[in-house]
Protein backbone atom coordinates (compact mmCIF):
# COMPACT_ATOMS: atom_id res chain seq x y z
CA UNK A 1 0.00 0.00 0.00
CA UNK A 2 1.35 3.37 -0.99
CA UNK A 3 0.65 6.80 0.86
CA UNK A 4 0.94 9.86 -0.59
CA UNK A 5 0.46 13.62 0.24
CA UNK A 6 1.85 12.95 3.48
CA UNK A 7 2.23 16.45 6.15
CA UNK A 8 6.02 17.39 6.57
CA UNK A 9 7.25 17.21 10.04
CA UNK A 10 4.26 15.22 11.41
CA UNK A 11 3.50 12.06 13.34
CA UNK A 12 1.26 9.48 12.21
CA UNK A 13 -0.24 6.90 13.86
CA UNK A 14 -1.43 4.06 11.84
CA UNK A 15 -4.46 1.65 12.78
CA UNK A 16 -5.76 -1.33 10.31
CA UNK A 17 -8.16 -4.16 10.43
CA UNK A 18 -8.97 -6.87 8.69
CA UNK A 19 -11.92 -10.09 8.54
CA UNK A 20 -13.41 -12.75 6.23
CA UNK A 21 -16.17 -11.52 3.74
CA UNK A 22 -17.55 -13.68 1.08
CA UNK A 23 -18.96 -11.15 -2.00
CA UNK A 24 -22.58 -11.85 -0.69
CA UNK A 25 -21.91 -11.00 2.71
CA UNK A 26 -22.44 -7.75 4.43
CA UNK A 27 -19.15 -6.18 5.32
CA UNK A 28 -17.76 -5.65 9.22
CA UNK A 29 -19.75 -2.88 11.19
CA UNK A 30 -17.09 -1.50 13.26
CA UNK A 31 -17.84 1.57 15.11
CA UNK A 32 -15.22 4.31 15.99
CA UNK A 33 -14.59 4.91 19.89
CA UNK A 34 -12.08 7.80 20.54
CA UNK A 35 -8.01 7.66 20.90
CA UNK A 36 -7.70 4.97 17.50
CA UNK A 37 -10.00 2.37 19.53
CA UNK A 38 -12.68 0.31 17.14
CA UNK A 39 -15.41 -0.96 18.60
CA UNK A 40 -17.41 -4.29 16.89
CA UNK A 41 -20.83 -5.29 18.35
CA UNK A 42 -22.06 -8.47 16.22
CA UNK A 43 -25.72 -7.87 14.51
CA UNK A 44 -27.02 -10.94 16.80
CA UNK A 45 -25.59 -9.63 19.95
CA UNK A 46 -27.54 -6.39 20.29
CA UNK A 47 -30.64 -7.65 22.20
CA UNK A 48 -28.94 -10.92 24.29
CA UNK A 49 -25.04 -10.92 24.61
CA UNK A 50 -23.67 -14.29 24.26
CA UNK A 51 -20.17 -13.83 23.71
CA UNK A 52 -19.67 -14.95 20.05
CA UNK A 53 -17.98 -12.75 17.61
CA UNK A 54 -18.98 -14.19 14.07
CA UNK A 55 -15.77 -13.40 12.24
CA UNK A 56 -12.15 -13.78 12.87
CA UNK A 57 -11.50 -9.90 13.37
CA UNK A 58 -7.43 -9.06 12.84
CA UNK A 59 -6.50 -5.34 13.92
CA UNK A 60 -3.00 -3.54 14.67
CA UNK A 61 -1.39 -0.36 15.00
CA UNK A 62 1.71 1.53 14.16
CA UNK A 63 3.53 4.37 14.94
CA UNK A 64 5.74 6.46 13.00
CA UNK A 65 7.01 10.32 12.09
CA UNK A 66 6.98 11.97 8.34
CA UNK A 67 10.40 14.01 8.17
CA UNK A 68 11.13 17.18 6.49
CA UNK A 69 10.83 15.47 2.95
CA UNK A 70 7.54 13.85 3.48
CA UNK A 71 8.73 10.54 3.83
CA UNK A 72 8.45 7.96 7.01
CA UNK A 73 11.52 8.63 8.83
CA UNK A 74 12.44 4.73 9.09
CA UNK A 75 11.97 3.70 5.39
CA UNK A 76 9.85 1.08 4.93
CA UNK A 77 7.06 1.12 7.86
CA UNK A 78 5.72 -2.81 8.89
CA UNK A 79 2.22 -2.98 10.02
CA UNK A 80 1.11 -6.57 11.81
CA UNK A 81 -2.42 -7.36 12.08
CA UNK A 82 -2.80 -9.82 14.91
CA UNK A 83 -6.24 -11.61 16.11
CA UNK A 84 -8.16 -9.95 17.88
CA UNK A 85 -10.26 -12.58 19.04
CA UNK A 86 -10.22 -15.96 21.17
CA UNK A 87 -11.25 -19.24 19.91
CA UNK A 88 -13.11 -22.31 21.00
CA UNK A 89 -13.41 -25.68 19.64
CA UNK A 90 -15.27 -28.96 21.18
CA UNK A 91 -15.19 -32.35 19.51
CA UNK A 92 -17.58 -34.91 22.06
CA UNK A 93 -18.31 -38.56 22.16
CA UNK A 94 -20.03 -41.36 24.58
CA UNK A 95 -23.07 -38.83 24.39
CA UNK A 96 -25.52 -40.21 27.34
CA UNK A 97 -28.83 -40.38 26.66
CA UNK A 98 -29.48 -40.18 30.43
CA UNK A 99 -27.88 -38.78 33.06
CA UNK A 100 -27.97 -38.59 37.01
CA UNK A 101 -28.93 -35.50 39.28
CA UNK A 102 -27.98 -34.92 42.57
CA UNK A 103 -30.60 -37.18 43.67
CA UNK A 104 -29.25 -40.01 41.78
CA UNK A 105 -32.37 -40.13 39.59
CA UNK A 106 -31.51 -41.05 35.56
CA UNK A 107 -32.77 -38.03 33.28
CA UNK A 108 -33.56 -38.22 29.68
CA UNK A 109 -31.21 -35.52 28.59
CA UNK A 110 -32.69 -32.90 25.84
CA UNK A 111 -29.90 -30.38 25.28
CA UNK A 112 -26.11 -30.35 26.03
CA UNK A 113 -24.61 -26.72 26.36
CA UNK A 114 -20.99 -24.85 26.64
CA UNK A 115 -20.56 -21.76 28.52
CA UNK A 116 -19.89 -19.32 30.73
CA UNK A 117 -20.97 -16.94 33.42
CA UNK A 118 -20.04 -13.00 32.27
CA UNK A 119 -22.03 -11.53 29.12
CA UNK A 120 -20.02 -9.98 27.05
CA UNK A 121 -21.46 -7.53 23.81
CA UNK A 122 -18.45 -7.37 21.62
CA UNK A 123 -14.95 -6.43 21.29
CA UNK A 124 -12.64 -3.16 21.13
CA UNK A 125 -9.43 -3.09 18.83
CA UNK A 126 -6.62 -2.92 18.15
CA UNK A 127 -6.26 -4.93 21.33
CA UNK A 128 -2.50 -3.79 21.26
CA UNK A 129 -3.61 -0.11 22.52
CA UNK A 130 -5.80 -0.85 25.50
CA UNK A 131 -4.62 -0.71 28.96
CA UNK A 132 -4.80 -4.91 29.23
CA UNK A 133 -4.00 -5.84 26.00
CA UNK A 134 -5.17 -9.03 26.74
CA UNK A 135 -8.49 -8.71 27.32
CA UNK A 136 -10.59 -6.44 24.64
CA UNK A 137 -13.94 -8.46 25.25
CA UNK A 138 -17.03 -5.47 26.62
CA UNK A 139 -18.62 -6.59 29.22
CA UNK A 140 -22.41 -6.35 28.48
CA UNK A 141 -23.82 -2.93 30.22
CA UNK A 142 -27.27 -4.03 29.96
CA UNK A 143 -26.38 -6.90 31.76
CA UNK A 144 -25.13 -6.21 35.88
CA UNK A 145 -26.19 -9.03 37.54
CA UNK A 146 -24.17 -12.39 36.12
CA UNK A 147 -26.28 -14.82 34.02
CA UNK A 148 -25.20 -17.90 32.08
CA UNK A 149 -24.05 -17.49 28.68
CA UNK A 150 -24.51 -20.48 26.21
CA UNK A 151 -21.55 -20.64 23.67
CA UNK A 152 -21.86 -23.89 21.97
CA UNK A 153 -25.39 -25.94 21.84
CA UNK A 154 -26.18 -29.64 21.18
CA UNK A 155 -30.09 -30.08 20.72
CA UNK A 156 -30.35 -34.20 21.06
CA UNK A 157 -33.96 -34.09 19.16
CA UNK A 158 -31.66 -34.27 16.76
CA UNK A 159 -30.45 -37.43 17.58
CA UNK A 160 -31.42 -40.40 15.21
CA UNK A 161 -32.44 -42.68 18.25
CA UNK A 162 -33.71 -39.50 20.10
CA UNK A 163 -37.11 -41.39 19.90
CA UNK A 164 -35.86 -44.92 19.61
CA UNK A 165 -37.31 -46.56 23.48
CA UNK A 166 -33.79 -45.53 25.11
CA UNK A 167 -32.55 -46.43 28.96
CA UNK A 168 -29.94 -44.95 31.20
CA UNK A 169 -26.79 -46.38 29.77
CA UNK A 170 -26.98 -46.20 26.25
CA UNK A 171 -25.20 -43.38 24.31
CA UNK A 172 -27.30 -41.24 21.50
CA UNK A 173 -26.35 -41.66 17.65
CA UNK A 174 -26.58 -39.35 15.00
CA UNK A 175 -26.68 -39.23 11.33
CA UNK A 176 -23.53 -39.24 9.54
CA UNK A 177 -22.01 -39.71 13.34
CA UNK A 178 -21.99 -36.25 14.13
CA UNK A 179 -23.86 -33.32 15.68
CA UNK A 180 -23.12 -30.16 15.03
CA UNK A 181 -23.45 -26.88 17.29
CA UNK A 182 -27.06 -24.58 16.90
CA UNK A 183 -24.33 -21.64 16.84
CA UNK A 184 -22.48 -22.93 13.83
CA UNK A 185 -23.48 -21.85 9.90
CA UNK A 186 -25.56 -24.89 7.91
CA UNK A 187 -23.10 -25.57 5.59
CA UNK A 188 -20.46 -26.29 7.87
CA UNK A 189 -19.06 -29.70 7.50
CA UNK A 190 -15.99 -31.74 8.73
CA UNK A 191 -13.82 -33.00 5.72
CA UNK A 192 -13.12 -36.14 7.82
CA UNK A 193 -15.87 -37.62 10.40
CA UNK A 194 -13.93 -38.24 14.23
CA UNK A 195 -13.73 -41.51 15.18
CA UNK A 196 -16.26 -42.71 17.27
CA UNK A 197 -18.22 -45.62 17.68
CA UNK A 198 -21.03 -43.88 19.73
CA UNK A 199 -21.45 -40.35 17.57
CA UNK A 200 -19.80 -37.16 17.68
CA UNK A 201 -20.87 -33.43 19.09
CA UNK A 202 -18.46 -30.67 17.00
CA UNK A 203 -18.86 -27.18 17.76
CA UNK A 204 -16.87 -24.20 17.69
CA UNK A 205 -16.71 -20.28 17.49
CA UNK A 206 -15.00 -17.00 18.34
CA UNK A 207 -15.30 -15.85 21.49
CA UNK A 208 -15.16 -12.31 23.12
CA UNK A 209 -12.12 -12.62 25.54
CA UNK A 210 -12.16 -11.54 29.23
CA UNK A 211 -10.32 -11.03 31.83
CA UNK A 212 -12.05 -13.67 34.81
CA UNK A 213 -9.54 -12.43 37.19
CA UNK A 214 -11.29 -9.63 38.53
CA UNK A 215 -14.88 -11.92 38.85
CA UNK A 216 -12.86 -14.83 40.17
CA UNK A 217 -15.36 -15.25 43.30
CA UNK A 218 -18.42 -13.93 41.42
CA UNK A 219 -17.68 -17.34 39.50
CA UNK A 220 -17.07 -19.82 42.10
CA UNK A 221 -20.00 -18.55 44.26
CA UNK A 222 -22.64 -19.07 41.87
CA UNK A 223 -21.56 -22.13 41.24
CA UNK A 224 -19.60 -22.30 38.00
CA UNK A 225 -16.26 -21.87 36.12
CA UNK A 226 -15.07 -20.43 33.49
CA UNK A 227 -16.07 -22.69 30.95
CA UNK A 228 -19.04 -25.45 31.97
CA UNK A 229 -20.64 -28.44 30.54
CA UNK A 230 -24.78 -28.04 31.35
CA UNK A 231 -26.79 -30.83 30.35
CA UNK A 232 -30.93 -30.21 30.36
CA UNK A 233 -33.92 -32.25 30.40
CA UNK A 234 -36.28 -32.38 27.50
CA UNK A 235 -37.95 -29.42 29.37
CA UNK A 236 -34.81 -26.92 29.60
CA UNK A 237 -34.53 -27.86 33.57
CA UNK A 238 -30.72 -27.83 34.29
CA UNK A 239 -29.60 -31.68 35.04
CA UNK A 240 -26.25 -32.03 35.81
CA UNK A 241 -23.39 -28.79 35.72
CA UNK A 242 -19.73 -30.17 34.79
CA UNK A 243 -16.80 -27.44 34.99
CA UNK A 244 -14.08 -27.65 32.77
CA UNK A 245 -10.73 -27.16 34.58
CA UNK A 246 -7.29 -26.06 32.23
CA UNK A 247 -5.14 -28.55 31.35
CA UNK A 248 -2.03 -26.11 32.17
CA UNK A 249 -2.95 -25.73 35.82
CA UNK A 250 -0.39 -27.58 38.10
CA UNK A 251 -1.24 -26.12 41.19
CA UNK A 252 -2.36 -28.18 44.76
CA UNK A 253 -5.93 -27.29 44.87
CA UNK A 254 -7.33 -28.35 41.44
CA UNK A 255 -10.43 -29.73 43.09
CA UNK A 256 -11.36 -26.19 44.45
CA UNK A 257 -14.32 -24.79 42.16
CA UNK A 258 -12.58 -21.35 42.96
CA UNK A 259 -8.93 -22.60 42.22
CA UNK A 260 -6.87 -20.97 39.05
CA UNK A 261 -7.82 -24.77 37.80
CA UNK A 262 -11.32 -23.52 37.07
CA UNK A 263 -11.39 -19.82 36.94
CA UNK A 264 -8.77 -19.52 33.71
CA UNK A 265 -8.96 -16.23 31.46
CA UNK A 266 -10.22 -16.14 27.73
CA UNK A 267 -7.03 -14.41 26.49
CA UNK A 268 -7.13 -12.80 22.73
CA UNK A 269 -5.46 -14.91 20.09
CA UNK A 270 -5.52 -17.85 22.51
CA UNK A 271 -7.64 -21.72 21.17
CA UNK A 272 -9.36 -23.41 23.73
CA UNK A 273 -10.10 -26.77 22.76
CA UNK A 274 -12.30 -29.06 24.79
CA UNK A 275 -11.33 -32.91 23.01
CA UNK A 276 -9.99 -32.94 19.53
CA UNK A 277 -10.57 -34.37 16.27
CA UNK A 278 -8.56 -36.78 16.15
CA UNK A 279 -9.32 -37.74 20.14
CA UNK A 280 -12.95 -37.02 20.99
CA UNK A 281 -13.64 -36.23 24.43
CA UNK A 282 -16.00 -38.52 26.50
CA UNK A 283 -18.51 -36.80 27.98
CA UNK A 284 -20.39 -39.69 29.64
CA UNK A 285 -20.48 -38.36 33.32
CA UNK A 286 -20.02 -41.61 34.72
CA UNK A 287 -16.09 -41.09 32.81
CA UNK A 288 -15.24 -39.11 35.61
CA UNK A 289 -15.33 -35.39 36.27
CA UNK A 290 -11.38 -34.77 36.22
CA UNK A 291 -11.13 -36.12 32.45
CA UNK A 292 -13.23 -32.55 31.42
CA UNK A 293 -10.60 -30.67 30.71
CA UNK A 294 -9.79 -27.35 28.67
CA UNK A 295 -6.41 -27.67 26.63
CA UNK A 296 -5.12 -24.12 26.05
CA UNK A 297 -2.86 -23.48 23.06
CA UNK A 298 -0.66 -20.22 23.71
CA UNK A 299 0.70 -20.65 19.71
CA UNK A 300 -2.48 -19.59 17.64
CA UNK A 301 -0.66 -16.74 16.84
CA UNK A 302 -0.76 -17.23 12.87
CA UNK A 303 -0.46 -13.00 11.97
CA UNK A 304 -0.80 -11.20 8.79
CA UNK A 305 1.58 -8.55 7.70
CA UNK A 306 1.04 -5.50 5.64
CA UNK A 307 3.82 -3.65 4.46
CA UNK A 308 3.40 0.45 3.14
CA UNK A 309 6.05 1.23 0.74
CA UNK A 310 6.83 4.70 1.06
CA UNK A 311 7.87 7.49 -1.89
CA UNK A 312 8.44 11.00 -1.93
CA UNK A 313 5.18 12.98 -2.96
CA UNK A 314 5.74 14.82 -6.03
């Protein structure tokens, strides 16, 4: 990209995003803020926050000065557009097609959700010039008081034995051996089915990260982490809550809901990934509760560079 008609003797700071847009989709919304900050609130957000951003926003920002000649002082000025987002990926198997309460009574179970606990409205970039660079997510205003927050969502009347005279014990099957997530677009398909012998949930999305540090307690006290397993009854009544603990913690108390185990930040650029394709999670409760974890990856840091060749105005 070339600039021209630059102001002598002047500073210039740079800011530059980028997405995804197909030629019949609508382009990005942003919104301007003040001091270079963008602001993106997703279409589907306005009315109930639910932490998804629908594309994979990059953003970044440079600084430089125009000298006497009207050139950039240092030559060639570098501009990196880094992800501004977090993502989330869940690949599920042993499905149960009932599952205990508290009271040790077997439920049918209707719906399987992923989420969290802090409603979040959209995202402010470049994340690279906010105080906590880190943590760009906007916590929803119209929102105070806490309230779960479904990410990813498994309806099992979808299942093709959802009907089929099932018992505690047996595992739900699906067409083509996999489910995928409400959230995700219809024409979304694996190129290669997970194994599985029982049937596969796949879901994943961007998330709006956030900073669970300062609503560490707020978390534990009501009973959930940062990233939960619900699974309903065929009337939306919560059955059984499952928190998802990091697989990076190696602390003592990793049984303590309010341990760094279970409250774990959504950190921009960052993957969570809850099973994987080629190893499916198993989400049959009676597995046991410690094999729910979160794996983290720190390396989704895949940036694109753009690169402003500079010449003297005429």
């Amino acid at each position: 990209m070339r600039l021209s008609g630059l102001t002598a003797c002047t500073e210039f700071h740079i800011v530059a995003y980028g997405y995804h847009c197909g030629e019949s989709e609508d382009e990005l919304e942003a919104e301007y803020i003040e001091d270079m900050i963008w602001k993106y609130t997703p279409p589907e957000l306005n009315e109930v926050p639910q932490n998804h951003i629908d594309e994979e926003i990059f953003a970044g920002h440079v600084q430089t000065v125009v000298n006497a000649f009207g050139l950039f002082e240092e030559g060639t000025v570098k501009l990196t557009l880094t992800r501004q987002v977090a993502g989330l990926m869940a690949c599920l198997n042993c499905v149960p097609a009932y599952v205990q309460d508290d009271n040790k009574d077997n439920i049918k179970v209707g719906k399987i959700t992923i989420g969290t606990y802090l409603p979040l409205e959209g995202i402010k970039f470049p994340a690279d010039l906010l105080d906590d660079k880190n943590y760009n997510g906007i916590v929803s205003t119209s929102n105070s008081n806490f309230q779960f927050v479904p990410l990813l969502t498994f309806d099992m009347e979808k299942a093709s034995n959802y009907s089929s005279g099932l018992k505690p014990g047996d595992y739900y099957t699906f067409a083509s051996n996999i489910l995928y997530a409400d959230e995700m677009k219809a024409s979304f398909s694996l190129s290669e089915s997970p194994e599985s012998k029982t049937g596969v949930l796949f879901g994943s999305c961007f998330l709006c990260p956030f900073n669970n540090g300062s609503h560490h307690s707020k978390f534990a006290d009501n009973g959930y982490a940062t990233l939960n397993i619900i699974y309903y009854d065929v009337n939306d009544n919560e059955i059984k809550r499952v928190h998802l603990k990091t697989s990076n913690y190696s602390g003592d108390d990793d049984k303590a809901l309010n341990s760094d185990a279970y409250q774990y930040d959504i950190l921009c650029n960052q993957f969570y990934s809850i099973g994987t394709v080629e190893e499916p999670m198993n989400i049959n409760p009676k597995s046991g509760y410690d094999t729910y974890t979160v794996r983290i990856d720190n390396d989704w840091t895949y940036v694109h560079d753009i690169t402003s060749d500079i010449f003297q105005k005429n």
